[in-house]
Protein backbone atom coordinates (compact mmCIF):
# COMPACT_ATOMS: atom_id res chain seq x y z
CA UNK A 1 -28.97 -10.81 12.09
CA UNK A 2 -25.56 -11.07 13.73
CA UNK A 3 -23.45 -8.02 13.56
CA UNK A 4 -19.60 -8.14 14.12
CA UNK A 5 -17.04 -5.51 14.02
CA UNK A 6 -16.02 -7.30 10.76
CA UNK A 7 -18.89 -9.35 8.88
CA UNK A 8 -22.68 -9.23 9.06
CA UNK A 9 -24.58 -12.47 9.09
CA UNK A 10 -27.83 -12.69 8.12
CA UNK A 11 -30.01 -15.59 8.66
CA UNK A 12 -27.96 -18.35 9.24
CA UNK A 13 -25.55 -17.25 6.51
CA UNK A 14 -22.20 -18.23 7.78
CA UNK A 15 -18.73 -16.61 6.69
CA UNK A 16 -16.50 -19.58 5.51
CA UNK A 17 -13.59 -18.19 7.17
CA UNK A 18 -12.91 -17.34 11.09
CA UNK A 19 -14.71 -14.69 11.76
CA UNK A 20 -12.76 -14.11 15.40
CA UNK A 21 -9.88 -14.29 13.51
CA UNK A 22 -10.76 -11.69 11.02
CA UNK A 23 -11.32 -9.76 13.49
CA UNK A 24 -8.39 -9.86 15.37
CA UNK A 25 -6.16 -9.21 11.69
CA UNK A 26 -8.51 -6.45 10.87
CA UNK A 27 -7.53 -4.67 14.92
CA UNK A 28 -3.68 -5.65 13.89
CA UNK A 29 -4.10 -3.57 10.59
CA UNK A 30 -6.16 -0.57 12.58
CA UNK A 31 -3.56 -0.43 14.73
CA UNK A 32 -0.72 -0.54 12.27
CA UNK A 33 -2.01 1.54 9.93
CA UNK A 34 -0.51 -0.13 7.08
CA UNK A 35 -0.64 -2.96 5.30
CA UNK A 36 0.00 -6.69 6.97
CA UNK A 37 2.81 -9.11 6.22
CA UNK A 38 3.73 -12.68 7.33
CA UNK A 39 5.61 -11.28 10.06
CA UNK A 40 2.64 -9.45 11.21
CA UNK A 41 1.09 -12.93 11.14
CA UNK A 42 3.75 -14.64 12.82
CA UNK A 43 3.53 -12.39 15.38
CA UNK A 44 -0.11 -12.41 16.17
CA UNK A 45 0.40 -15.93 16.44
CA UNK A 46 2.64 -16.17 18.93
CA UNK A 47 1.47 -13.26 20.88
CA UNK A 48 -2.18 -14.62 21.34
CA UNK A 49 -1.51 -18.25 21.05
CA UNK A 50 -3.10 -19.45 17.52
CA UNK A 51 -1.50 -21.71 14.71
CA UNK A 52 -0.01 -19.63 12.64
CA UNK A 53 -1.58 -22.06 9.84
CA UNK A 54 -4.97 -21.00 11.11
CA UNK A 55 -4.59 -17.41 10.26
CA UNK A 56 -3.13 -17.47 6.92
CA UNK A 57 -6.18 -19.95 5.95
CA UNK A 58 -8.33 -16.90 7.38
CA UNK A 59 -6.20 -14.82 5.48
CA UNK A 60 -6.58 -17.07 2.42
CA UNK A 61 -10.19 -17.22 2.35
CA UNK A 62 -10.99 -13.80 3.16
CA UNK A 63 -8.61 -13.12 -0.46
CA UNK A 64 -11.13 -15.54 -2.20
CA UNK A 65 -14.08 -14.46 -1.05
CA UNK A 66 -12.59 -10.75 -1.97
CA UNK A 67 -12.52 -9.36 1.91
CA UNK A 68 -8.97 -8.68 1.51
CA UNK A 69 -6.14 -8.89 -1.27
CA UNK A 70 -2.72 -10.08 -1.45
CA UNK A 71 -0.06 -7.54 -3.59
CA UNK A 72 3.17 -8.44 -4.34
CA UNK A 73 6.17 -6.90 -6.13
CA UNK A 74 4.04 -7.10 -9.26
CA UNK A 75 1.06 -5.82 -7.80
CA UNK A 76 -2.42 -8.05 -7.20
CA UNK A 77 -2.09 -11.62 -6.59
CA UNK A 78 -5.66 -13.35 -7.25
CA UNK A 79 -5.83 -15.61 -4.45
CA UNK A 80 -8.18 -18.80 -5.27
CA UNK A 81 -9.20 -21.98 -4.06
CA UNK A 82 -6.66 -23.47 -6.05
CA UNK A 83 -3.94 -21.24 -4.87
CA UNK A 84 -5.14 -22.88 -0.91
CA UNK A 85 -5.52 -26.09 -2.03
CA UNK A 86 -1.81 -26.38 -3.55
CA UNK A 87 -0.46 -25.00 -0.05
CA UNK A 88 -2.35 -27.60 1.68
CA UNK A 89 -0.66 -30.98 0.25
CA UNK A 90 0.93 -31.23 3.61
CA UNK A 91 -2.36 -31.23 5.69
CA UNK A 92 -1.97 -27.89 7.22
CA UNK A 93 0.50 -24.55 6.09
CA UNK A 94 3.56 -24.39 7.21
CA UNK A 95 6.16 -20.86 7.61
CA UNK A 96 8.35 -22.65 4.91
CA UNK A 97 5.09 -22.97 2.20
CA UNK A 98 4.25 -19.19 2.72
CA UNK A 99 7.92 -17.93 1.41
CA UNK A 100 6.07 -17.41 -2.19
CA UNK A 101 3.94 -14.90 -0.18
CA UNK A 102 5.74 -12.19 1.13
CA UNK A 103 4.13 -9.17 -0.14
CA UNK A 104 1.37 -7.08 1.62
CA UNK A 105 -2.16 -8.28 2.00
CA UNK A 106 -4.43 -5.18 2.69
CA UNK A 107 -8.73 -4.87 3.28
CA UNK A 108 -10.88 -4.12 0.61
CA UNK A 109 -13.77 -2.52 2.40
């Protein structure tokens, strides 16, 4: 068993997301104390050097795999493998194909 700060692997059993990166958003929200945004995101991109695409698919699948959730003006958003798919015509997600996301995404546990 493998025990991180954020997920606990058991046998083998491997997160489909990045667990580093998890990690890192759940240490941003910690030390916020609120809620995250894409600006939050944007940020922790440039400040430590990662694709800004990378964390919002992190972000993405923790939603679908209900780590976290997305809220927006009219509350919960349920993020799906659909919902990821559609963003990722393009090959990888872009600043400009997150503008329908600008609400709050938040932990569940």
């Amino acid at each position: 068993m493998i025990v991180t700060e954020s997920t606990t692997l058991v046998d083998g059993d491997a997160p489909k997301w990045d667990i580093a990166l998890e990690g890192l958003v759940n240490d941003t929200y910690r030390m916020k104390g609120a809620d995250l945004n894409i600006d939050d995101f944007q940020k922790l991109a440039v400040d430590n050097r990662i694709r800004f695409d990378d964390i919002m698919v992190t972000m993405f699948e923790l939603c679908i795999y209900s780590e976290w959730q997305y809220k927006n003006d009219q509350g919960v958003v349920n993020i799906t493998r659909k919902t990821l798919d559609e963003l990722f015509v393009n090959g990888r997600l872009q600043e400009k194909d997150m503008h329908d996301f600008s609400g709050n995404w938040v932990p569940l546990a």
